[in-house]
Protein backbone atom coordinates (compact mmCIF):
# COMPACT_ATOMS: atom_id res chain seq x y z
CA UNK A 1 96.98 53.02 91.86
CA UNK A 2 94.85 51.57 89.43
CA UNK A 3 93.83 47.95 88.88
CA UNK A 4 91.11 46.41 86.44
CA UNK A 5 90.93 42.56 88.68
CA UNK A 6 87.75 41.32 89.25
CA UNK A 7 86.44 43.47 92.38
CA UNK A 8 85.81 40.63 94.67
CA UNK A 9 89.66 39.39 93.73
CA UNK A 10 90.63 43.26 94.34
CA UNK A 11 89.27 42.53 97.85
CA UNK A 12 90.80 39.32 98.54
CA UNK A 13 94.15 40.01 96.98
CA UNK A 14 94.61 42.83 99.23
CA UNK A 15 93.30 40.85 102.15
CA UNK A 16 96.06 38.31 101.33
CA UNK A 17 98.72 40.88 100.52
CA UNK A 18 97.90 42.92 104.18
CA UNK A 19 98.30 39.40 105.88
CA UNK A 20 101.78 38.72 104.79
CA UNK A 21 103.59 41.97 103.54
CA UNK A 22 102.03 44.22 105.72
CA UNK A 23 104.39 43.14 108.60
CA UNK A 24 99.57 38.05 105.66
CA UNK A 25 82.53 27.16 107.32
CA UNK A 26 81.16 27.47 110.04
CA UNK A 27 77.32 26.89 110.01
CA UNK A 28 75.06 29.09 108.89
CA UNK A 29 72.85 31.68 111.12
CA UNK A 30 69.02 32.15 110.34
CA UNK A 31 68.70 36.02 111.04
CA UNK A 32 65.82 37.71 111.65
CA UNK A 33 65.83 40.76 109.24
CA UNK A 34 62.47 42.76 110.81
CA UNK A 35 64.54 44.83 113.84
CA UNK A 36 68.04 46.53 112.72
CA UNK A 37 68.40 50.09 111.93
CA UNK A 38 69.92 50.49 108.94
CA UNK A 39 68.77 52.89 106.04
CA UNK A 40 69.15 51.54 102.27
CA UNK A 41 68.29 53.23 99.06
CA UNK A 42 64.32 51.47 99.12
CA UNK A 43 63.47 50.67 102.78
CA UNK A 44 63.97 46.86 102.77
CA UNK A 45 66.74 45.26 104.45
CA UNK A 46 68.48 42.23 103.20
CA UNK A 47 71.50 40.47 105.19
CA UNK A 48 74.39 39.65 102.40
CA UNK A 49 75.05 36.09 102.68
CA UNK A 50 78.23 35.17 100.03
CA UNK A 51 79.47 36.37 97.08
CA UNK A 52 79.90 33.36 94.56
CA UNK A 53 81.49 32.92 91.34
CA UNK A 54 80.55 29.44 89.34
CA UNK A 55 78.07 28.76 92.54
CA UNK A 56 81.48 28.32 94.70
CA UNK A 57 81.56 31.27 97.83
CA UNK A 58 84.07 33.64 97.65
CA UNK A 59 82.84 35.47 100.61
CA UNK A 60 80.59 34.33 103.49
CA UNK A 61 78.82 36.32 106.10
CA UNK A 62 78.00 35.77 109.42
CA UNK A 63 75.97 38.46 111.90
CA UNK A 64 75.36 37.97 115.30
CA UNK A 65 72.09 38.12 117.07
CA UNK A 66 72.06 42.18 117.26
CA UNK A 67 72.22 41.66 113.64
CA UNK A 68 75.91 42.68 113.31
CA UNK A 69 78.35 41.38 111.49
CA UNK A 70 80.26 38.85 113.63
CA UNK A 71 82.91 37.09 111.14
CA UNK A 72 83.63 37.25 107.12
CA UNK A 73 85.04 34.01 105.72
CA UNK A 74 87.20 34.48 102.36
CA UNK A 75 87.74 31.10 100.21
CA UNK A 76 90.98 31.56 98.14
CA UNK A 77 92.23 28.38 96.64
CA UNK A 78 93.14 26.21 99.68
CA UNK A 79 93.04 29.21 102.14
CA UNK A 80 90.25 30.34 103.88
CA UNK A 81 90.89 33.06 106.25
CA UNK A 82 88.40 34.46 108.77
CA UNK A 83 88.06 38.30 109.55
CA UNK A 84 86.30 37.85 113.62
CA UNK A 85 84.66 40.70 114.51
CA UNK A 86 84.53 42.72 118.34
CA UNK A 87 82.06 45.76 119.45
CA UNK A 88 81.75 47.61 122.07
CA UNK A 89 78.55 49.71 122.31
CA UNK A 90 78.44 48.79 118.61
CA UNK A 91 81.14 50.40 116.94
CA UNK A 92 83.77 47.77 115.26
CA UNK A 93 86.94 47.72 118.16
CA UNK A 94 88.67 45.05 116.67
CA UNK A 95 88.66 43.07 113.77
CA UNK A 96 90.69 39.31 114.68
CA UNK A 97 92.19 37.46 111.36
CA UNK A 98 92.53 33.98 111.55
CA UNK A 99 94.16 31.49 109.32
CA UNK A 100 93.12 27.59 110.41
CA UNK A 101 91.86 28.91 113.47
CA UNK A 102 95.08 30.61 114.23
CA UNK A 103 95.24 34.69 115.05
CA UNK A 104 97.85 36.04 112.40
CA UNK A 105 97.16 39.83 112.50
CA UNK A 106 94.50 42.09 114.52
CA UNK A 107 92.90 45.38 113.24
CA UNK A 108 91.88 48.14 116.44
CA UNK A 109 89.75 50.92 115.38
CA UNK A 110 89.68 53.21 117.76
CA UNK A 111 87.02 56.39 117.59
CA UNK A 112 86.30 59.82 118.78
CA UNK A 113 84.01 61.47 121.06
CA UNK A 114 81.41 61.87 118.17
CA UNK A 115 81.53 57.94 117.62
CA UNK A 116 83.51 58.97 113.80
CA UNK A 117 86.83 56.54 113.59
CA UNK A 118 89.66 58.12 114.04
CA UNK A 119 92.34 55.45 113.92
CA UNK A 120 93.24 51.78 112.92
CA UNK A 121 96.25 50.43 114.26
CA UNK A 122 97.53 47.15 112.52
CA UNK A 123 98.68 44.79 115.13
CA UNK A 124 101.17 41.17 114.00
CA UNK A 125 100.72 38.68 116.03
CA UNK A 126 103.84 37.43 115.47
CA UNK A 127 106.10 38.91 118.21
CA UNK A 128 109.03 39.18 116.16
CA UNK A 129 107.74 41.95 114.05
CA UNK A 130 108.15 45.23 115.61
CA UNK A 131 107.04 47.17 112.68
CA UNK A 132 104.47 50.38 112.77
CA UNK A 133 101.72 50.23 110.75
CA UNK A 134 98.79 52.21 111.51
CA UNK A 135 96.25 54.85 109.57
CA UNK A 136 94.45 58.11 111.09
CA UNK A 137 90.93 59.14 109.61
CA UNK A 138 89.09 62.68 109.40
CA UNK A 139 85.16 62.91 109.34
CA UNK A 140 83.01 65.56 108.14
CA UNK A 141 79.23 64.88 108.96
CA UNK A 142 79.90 61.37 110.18
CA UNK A 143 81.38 60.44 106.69
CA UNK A 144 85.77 59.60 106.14
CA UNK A 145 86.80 61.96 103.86
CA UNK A 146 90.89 61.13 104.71
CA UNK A 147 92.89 58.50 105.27
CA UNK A 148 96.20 58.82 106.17
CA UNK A 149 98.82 55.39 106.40
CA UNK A 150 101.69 55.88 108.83
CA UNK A 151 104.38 53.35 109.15
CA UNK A 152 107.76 53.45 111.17
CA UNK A 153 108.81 56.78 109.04
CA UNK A 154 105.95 58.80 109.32
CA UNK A 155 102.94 59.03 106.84
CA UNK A 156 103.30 57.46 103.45
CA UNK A 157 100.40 57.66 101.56
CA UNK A 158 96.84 59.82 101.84
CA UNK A 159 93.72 59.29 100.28
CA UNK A 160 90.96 62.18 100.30
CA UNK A 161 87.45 61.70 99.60
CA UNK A 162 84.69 63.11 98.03
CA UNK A 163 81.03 62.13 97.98
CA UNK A 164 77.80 63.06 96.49
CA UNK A 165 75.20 62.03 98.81
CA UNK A 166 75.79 58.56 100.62
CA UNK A 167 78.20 57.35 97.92
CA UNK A 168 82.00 58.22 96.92
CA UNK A 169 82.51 60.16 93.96
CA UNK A 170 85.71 60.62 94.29
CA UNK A 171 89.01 59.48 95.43
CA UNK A 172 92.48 61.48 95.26
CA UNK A 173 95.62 59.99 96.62
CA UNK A 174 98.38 61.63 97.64
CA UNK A 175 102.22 60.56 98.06
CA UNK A 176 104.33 61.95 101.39
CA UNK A 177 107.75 63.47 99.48
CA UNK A 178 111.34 64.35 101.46
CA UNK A 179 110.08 67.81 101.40
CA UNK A 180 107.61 66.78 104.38
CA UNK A 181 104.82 67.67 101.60
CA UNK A 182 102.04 65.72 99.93
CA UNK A 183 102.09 65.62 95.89
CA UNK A 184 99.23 64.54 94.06
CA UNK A 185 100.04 60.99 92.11
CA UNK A 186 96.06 60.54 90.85
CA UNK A 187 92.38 60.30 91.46
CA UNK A 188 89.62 58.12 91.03
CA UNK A 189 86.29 58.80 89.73
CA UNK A 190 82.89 56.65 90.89
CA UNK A 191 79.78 56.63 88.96
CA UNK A 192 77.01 54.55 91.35
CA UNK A 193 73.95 53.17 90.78
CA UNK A 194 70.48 54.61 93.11
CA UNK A 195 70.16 50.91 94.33
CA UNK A 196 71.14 49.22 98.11
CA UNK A 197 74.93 47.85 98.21
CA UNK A 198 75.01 44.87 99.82
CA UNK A 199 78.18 44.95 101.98
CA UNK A 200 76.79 48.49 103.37
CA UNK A 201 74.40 46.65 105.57
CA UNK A 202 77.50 45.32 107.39
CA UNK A 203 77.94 49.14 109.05
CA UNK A 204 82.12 48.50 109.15
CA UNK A 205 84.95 49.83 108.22
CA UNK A 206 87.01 46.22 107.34
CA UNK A 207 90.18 47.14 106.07
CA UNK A 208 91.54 50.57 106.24
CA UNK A 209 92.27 49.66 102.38
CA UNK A 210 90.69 52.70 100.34
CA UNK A 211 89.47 49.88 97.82
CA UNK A 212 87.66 47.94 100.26
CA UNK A 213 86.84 51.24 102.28
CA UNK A 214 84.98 52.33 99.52
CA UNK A 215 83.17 49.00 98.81
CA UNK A 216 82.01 48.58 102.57
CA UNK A 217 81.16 51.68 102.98
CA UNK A 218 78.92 53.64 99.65
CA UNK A 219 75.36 53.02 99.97
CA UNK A 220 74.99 52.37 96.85
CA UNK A 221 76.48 50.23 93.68
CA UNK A 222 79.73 51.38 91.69
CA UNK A 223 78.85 50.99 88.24
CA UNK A 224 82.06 52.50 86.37
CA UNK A 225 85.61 53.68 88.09
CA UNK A 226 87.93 55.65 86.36
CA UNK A 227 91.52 55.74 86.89
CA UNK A 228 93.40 59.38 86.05
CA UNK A 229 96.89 59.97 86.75
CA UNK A 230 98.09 63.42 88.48
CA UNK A 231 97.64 65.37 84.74
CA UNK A 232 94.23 64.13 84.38
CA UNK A 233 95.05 61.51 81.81
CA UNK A 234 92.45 58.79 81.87
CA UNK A 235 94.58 55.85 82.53
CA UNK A 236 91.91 53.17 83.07
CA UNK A 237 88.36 52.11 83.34
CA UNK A 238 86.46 49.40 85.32
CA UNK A 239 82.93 48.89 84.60
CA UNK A 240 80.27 46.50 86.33
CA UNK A 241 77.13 45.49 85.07
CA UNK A 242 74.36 44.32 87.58
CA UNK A 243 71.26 42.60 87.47
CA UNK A 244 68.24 43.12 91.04
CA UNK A 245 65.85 41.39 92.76
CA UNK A 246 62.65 43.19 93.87
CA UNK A 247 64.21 44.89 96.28
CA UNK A 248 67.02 46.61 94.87
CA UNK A 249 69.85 44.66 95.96
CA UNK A 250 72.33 42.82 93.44
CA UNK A 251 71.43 39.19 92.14
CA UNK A 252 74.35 39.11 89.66
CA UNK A 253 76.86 41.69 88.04
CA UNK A 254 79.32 40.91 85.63
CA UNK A 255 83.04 42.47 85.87
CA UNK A 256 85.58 42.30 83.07
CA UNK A 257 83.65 39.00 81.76
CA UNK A 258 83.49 37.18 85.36
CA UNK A 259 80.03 36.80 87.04
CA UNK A 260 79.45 36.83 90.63
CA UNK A 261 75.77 36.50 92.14
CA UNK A 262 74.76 37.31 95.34
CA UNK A 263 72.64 35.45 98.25
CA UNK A 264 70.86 36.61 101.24
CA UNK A 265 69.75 35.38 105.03
């Protein structure tokens, strides 16, 4: 469960791995920032634009002219998959993932009567592959606090969380035995930061992931995670170190020596 990679290589490594084992530049928009609805830690809205490391992108964003976001572009070596985004009264249906302008998978998120997702059903595009793959959510107060991942079986793997406030505090995860019961295997811990996440603004839930869930989805800036195994035994730590601009989003952090900064529409 635990991992110490570079966050933004957490994010495309299990973008990459989802493409192929879970069966695997366009020009820029000027958006107007003074209209969406979105509330961040100070006020002030600013639209992510990439995530670089050594002033190369390592994720691009695109929004749409209702300020959503319409497509995320990861560079990764030679590949650059797109992740093509479809609403419908504004919540995320589908989520379209192209290699070389060719559909490989599709995510559907499909939601209940109080708007909270309820399910994400992973779809190959390849016809050959019959395979199940699909995860159920619970909401309390319009926040996840499960995720379940079913497959062909049944459920395999569940992930409760925890928050304080508008961010996760913590995760637990939770292995499906032949007993039909759920053990314990470890938790994560979260200690944020009280300043605006960037990849919040984008309002989806991307991959039903729990790594990426968590990064899309806190309002605010993980500064340490902690790794425990099921007898509490600290088994890792991942820290991050950011720098701001004057309005309390991310210009830079620094993660296990590596330095990403941050631009903005």
């Amino acid at each position: 469960m635990k991992t110490t990679a570079n966050f933004l290589k957490i994010i495309l490594v299990i973008f990459l791995v989802s493409t192929f084992f879970n069966c695997k530049k366009d020009e820029e928009e000027t958006v107007d920032n003074n209209t969406p609805e979105i509330q961040t830690a100070t006020g002030d809205i600013m639209y992510i634009k990439s995530i670089n490391e050594s002033n190369d992108p390592v994720i691009s964003f695109d929004y749409d002219d209702s300020h959503r976001l319409s497509k995320m572009t990861f560079y990764f070596g030679s590949t650059s998959p797109e992740f093509r985004c479809t609403y419908d009264d504004d919540k995320l249906t589908k989520g379209e993932v192209y290699y070389d302008n060719v559909l490989k998978f599709t995510y559907v998120y499909t939601y209940d009567n109080s708007g909270n997702l309820e399910r994400c059903d992973f779809i190959d595009a390849d016809p050959d592959n019959t395979d199940t793959l699909y995860w159920t959510f619970e909401s309390n107060n319009g926040k996840i606090v499960s995720i379940v991942k079913h497959n062909n079986i049944g459920p395999v793997v569940k992930y409760e969380l925890i928050y304080a406030d508008d961010s996760v505090l913590k995760t637990i995860e939770y292995s499906f035995n032949n007993n039909n019961n759920w053990d314990m295997i470890g938790y994560t811990e979260y200690d944020c930061d009280n300043k605006n996440n960037p990849l919040y603004v984008t309002q989806i839930p991307f991959s039903p992931s729990i790594e990426e869930m968590v990064w899309f989805t806190n309002k605010n800036n993980i500064l340490v995670k902690k790794y425990y195994d099921a007898d509490g035994t600290l088994e890792d730590t991942f820290q991050s170190v950011y720098t701001y601009n004057d309005k309390s989003y991310p210009e830079t952090v620094v993660q296990d020596g590596q330095t990403n900064t941050f631009t903005y529409y």
